[in-house]
N, C-alpha and C. Protein backbone atom coordinates (compact mmCIF):
# COMPACT_ATOMS: atom_id res chain seq x y z
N UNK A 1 4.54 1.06 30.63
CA UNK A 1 3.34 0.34 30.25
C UNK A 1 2.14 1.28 30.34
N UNK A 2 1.09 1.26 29.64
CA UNK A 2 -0.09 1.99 29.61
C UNK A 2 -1.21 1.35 29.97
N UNK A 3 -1.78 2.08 31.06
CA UNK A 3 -2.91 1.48 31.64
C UNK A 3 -3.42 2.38 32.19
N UNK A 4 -4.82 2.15 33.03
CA UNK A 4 -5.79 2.77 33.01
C UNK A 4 -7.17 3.07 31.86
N UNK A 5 -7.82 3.67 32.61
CA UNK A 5 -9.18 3.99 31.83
C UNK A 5 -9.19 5.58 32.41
N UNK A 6 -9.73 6.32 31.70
CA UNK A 6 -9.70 8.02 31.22
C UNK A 6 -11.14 8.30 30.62
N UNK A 7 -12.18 9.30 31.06
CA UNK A 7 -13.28 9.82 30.37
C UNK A 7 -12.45 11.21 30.17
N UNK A 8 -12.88 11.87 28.95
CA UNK A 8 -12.33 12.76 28.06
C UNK A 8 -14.21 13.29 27.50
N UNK A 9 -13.86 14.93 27.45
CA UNK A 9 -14.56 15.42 26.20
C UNK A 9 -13.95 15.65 24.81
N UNK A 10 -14.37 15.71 23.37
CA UNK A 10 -13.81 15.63 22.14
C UNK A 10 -14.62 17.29 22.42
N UNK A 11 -13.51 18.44 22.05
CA UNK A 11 -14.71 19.69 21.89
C UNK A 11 -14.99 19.89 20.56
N UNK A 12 -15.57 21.01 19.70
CA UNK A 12 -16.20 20.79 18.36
C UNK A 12 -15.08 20.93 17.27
N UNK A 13 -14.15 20.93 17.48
CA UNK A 13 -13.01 20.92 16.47
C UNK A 13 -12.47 19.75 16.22
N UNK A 14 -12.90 18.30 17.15
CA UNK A 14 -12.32 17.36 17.31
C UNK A 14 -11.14 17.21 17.97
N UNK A 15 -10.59 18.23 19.08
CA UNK A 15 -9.71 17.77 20.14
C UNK A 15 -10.19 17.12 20.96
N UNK A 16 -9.11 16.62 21.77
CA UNK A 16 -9.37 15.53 22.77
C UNK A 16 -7.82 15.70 23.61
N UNK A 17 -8.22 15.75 24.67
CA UNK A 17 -6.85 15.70 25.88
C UNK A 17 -6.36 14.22 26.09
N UNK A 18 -5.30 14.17 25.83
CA UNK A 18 -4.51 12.19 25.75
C UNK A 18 -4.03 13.03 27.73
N UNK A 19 -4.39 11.81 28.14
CA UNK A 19 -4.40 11.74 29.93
C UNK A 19 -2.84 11.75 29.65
N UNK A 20 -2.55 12.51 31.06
CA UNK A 20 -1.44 12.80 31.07
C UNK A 20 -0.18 11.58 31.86
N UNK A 21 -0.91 10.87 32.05
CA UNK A 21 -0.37 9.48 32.31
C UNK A 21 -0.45 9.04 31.53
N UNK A 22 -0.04 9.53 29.96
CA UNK A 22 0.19 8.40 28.72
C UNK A 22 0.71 8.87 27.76
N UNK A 23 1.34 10.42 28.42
CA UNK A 23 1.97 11.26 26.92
C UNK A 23 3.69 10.80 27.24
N UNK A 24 4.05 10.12 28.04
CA UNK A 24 5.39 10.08 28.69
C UNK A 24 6.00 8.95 27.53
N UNK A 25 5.11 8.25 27.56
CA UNK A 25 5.04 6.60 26.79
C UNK A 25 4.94 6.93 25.71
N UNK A 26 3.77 8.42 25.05
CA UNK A 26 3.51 8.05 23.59
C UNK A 26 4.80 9.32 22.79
N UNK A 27 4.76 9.80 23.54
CA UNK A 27 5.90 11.45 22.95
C UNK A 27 4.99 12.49 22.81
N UNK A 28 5.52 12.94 21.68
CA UNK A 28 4.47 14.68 21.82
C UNK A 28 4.34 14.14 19.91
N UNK A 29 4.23 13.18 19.64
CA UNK A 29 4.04 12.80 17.91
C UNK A 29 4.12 11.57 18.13
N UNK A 30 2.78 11.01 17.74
CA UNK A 30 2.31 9.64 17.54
C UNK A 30 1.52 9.37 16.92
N UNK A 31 1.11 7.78 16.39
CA UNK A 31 0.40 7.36 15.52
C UNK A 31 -0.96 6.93 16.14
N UNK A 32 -2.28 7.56 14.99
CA UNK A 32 -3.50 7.29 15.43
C UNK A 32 -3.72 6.28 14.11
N UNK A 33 -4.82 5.32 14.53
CA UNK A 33 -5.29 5.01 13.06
C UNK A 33 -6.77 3.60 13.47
N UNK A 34 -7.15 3.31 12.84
CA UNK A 34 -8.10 2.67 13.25
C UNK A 34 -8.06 1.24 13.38
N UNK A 35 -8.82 1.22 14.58
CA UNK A 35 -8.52 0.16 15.25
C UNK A 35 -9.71 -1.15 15.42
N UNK A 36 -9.47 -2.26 16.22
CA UNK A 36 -10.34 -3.44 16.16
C UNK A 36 -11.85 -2.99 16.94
N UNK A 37 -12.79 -3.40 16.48
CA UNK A 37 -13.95 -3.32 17.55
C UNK A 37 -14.15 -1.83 17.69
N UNK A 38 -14.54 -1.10 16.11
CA UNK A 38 -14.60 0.40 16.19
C UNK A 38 -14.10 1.47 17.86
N UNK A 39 -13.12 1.03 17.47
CA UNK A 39 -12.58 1.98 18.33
C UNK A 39 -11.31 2.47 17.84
N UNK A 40 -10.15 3.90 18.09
CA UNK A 40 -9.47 4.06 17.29
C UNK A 40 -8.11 3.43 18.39
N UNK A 41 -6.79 3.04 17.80
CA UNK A 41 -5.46 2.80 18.31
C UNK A 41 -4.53 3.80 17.95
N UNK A 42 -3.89 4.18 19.15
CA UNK A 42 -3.09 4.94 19.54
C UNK A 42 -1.51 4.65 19.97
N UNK A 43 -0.43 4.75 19.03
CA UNK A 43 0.69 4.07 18.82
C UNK A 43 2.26 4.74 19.29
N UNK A 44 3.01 4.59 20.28
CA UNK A 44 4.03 5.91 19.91
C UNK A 44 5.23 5.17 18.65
N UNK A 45 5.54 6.13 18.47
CA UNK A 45 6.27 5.70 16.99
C UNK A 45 7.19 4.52 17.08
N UNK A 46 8.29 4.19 18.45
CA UNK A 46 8.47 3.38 18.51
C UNK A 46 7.38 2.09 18.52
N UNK A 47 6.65 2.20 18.94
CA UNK A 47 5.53 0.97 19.26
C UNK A 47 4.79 0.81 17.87
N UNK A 48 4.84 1.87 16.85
CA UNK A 48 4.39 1.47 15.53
C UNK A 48 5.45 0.90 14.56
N UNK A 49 6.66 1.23 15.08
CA UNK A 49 7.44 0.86 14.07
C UNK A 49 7.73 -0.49 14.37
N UNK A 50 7.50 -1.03 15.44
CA UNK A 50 7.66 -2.67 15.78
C UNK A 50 6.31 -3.12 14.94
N UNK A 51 5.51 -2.62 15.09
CA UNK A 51 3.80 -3.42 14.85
C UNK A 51 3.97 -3.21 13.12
N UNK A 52 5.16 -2.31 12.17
CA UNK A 52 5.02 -2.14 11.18
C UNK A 52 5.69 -2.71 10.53
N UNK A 53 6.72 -3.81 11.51
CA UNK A 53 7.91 -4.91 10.75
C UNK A 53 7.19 -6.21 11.02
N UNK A 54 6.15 -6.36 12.16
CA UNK A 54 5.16 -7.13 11.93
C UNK A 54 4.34 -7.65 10.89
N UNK A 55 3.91 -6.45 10.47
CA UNK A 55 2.86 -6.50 9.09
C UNK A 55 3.49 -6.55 7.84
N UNK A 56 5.26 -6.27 7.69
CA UNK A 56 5.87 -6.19 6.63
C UNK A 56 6.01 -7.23 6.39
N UNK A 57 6.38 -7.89 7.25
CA UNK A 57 6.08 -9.47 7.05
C UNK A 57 5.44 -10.61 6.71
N UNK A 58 4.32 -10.29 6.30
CA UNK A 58 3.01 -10.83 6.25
C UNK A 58 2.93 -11.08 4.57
N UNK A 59 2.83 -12.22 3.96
CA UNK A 59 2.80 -12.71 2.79
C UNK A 59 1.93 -11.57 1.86
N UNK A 60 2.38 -11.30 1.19
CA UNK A 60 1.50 -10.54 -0.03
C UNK A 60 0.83 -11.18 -0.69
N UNK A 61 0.92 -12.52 -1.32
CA UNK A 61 -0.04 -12.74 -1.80
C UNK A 61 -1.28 -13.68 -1.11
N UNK A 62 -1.42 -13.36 0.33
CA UNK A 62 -2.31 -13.68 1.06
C UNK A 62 -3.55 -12.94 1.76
N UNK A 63 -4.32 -12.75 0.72
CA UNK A 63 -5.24 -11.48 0.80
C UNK A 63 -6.04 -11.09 1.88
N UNK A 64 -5.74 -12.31 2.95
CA UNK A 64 -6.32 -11.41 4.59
C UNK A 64 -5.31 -10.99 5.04
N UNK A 65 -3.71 -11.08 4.92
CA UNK A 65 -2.79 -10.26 5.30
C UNK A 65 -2.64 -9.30 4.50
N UNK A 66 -3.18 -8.80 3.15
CA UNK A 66 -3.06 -7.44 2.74
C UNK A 66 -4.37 -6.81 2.96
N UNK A 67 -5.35 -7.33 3.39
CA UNK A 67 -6.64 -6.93 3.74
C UNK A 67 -6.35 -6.10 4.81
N UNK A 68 -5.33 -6.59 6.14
CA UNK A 68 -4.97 -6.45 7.57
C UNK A 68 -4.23 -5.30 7.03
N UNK A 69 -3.50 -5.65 6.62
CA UNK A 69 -2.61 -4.05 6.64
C UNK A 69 -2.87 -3.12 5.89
N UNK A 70 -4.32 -2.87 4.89
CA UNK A 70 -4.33 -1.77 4.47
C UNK A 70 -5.63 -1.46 5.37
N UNK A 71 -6.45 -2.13 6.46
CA UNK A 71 -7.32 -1.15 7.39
C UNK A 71 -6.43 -0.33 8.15
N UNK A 72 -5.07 -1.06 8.71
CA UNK A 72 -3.94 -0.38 9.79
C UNK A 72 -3.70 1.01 9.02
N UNK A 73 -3.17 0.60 7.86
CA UNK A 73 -2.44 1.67 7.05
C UNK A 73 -3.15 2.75 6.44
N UNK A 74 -4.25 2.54 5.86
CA UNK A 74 -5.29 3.53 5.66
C UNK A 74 -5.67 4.75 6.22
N UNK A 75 -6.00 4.42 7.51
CA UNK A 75 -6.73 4.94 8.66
C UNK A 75 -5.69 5.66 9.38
N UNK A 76 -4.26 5.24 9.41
CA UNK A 76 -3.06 6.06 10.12
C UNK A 76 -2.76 7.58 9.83
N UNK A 77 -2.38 7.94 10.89
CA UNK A 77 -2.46 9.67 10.92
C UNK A 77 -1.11 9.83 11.98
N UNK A 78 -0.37 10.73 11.41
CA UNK A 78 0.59 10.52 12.77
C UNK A 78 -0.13 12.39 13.16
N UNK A 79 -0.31 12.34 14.40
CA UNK A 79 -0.77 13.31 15.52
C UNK A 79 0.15 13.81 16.33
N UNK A 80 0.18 15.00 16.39
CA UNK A 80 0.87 15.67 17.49
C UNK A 80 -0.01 16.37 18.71
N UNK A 81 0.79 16.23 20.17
CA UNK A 81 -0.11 17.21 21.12
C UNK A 81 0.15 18.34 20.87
N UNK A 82 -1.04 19.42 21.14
CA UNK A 82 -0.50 20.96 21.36
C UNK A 82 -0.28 21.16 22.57
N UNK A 83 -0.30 22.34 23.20
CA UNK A 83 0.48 23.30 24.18
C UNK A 83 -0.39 22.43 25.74
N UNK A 84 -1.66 22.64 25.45
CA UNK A 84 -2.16 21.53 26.17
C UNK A 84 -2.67 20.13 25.97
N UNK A 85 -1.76 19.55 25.43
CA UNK A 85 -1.79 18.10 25.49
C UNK A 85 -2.83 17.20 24.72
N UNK A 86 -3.65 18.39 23.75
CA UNK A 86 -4.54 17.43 23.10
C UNK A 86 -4.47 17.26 21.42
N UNK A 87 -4.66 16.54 21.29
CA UNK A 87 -4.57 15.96 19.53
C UNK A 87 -6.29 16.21 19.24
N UNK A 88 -5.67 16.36 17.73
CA UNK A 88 -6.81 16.39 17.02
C UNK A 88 -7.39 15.65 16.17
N UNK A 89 -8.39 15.02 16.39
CA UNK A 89 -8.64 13.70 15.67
C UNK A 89 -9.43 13.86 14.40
N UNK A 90 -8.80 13.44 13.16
CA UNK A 90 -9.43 13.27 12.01
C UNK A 90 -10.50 13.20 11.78
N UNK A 91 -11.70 13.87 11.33
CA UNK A 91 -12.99 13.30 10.91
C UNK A 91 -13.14 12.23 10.51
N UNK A 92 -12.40 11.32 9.61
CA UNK A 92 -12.56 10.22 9.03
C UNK A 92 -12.52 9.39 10.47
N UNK A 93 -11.63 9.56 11.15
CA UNK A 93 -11.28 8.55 12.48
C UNK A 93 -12.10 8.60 13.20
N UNK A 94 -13.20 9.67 13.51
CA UNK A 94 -14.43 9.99 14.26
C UNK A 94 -15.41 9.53 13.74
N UNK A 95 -15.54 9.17 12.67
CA UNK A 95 -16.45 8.95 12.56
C UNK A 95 -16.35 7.21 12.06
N UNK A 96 -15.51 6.76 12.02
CA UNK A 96 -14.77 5.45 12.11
C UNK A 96 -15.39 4.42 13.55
N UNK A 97 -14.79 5.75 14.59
CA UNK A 97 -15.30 4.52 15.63
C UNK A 97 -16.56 5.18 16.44
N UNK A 98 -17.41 6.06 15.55
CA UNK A 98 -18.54 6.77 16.25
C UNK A 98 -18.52 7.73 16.86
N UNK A 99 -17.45 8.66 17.26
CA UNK A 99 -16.88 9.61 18.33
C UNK A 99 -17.84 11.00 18.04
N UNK A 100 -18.39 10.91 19.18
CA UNK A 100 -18.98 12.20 19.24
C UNK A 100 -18.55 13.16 20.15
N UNK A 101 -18.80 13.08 21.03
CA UNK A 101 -18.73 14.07 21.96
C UNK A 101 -17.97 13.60 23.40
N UNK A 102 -18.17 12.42 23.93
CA UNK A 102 -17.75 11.49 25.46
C UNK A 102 -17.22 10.19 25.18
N UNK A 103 -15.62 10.24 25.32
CA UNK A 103 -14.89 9.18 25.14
C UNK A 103 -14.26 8.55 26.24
N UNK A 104 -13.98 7.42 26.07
CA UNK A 104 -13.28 6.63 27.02
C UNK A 104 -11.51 6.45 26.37
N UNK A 105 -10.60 6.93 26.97
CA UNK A 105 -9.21 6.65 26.83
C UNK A 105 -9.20 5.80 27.79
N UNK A 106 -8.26 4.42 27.18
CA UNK A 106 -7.43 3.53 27.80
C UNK A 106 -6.07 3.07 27.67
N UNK A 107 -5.61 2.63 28.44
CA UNK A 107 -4.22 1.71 27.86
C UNK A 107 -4.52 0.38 28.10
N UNK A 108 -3.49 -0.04 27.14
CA UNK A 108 -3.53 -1.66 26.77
C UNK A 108 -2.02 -1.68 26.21
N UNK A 109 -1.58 -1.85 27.41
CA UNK A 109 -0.24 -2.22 27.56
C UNK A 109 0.62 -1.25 26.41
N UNK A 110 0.80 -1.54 25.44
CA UNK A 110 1.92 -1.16 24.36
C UNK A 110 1.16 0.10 23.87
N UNK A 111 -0.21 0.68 23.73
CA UNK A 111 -0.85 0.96 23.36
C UNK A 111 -2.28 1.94 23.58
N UNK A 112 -2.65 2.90 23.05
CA UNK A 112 -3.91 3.70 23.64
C UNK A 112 -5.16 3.25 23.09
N UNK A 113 -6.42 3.57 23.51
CA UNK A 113 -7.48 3.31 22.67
C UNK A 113 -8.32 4.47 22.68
N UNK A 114 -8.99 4.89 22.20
CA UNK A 114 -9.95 5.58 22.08
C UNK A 114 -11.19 5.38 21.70
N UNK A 115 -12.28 5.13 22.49
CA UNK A 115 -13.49 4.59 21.94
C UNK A 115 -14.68 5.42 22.65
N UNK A 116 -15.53 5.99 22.15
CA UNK A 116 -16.94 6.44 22.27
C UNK A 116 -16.88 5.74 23.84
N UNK A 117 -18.05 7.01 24.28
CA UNK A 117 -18.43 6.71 25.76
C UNK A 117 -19.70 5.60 25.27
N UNK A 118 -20.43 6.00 24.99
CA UNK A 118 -21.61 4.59 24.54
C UNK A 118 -21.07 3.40 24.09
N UNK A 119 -20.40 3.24 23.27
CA UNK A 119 -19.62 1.84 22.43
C UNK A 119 -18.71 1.38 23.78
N UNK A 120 -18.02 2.20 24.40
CA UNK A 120 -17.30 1.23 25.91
C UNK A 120 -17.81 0.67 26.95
N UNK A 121 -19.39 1.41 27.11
CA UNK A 121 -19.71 1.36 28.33
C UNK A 121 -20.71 -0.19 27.72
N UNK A 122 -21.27 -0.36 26.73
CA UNK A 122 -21.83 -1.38 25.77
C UNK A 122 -20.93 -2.52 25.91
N UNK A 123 -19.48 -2.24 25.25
CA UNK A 123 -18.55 -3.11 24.89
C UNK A 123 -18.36 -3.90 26.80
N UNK A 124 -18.16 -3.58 27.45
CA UNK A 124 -17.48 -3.86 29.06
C UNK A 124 -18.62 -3.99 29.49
N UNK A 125 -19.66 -3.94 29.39
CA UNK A 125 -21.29 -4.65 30.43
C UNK A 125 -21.30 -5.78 30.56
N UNK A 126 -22.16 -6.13 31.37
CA UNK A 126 -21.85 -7.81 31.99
C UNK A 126 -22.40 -8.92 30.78
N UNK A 127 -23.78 -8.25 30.17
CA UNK A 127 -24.39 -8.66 29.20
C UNK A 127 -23.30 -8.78 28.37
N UNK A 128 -22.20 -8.18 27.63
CA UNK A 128 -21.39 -8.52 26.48
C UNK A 128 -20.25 -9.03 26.92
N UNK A 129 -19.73 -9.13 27.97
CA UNK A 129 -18.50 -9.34 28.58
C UNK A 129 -18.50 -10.36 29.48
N UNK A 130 -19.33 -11.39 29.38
CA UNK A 130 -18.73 -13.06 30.31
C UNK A 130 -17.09 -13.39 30.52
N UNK A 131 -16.64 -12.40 31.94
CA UNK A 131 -15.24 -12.68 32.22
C UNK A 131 -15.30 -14.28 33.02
N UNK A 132 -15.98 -14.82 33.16
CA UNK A 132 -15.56 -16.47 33.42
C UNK A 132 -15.21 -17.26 31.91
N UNK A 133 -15.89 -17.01 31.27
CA UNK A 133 -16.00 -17.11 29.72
C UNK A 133 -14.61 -16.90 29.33
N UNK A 134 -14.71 -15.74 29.55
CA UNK A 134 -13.24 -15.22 28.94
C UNK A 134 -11.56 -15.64 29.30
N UNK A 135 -11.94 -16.19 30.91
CA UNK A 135 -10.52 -16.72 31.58
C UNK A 135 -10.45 -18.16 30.67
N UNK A 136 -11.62 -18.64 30.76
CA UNK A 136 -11.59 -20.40 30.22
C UNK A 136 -10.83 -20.49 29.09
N UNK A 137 -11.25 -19.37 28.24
CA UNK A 137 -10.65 -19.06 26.76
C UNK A 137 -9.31 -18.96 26.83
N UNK A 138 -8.55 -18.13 27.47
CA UNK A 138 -7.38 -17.39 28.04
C UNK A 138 -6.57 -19.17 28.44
N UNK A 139 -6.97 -19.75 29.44
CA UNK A 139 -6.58 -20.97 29.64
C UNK A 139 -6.32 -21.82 28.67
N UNK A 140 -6.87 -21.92 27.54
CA UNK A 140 -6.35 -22.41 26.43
C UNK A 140 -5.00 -21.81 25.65
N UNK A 141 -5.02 -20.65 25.79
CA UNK A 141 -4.26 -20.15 25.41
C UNK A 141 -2.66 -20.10 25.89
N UNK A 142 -3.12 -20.77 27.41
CA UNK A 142 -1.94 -21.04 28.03
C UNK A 142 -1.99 -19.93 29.45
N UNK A 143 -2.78 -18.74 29.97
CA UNK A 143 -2.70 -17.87 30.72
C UNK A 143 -3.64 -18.38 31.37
């Protein structure tokens, strides 16, 4: 499972070091591509190829399910680490979820994220993030 939270520098070539508590899970070749709430998702191939019989599934002629799978599909890059452990992230993908310079790596269970140090620290403040709010919601949901 992938978890945790990770601050990372991107240096000017667009590398970035994937924490080493998450290359075990993803391999040394995995899928980047863009993700919900400008931030990018980080997939290992097994974990894309489940999320990609998911979406195969999804009615074609229902144009928010081909809407859904061509942001997934678009934006996908499969990435490899180098010698030290960092991938190199696409310009298009940087500039997708804002990435400049100070990122936040996380896991989410099946999954990595990558999102700008400003856009996470924004996204998770108390001001945007009512976790009483959020359990009530969750309770409906059955959790």
């Amino acid at each position: 499972m992938l978890l945790g939270e990770y601050s990372h520098n991107v240096d000017e070539k667009g590398r970035v070091s994937v924490p080493s508590k998450f290359r075990e899970d993803l391999g040394t070749s995995f899928i980047v591509t863009k993700g919900l709430d400008n931030c990018l998702f980080i997939y290992s191939k097994n974990e894309w190829s489940v999320f990609e019989e998911k979406l195969k599934s999804l009615p074609l002629t229902n144009t928010n399910a081909r809407n859904f799978v061509r942001f997934f599909f678009s934006g996908a890059t499969e990435c490899e680490l180098d010698k030290q452990g960092r991938i190199n992230i696409p310009q298009n993908l940087r500039e997708y979820a804002n990435i400049s310079k100070e990122v936040y790596i996380i896991g989410v269970m099946s999954r990595v994220e990558i999102w700008d140090k400003v856009a996470w620290q924004n996204y998770t403040s108390p001001e945007n993030m009512d976790l009483e709010d959020i359990a009530s919601q969750m309770s409906d949901l059955g959790i």
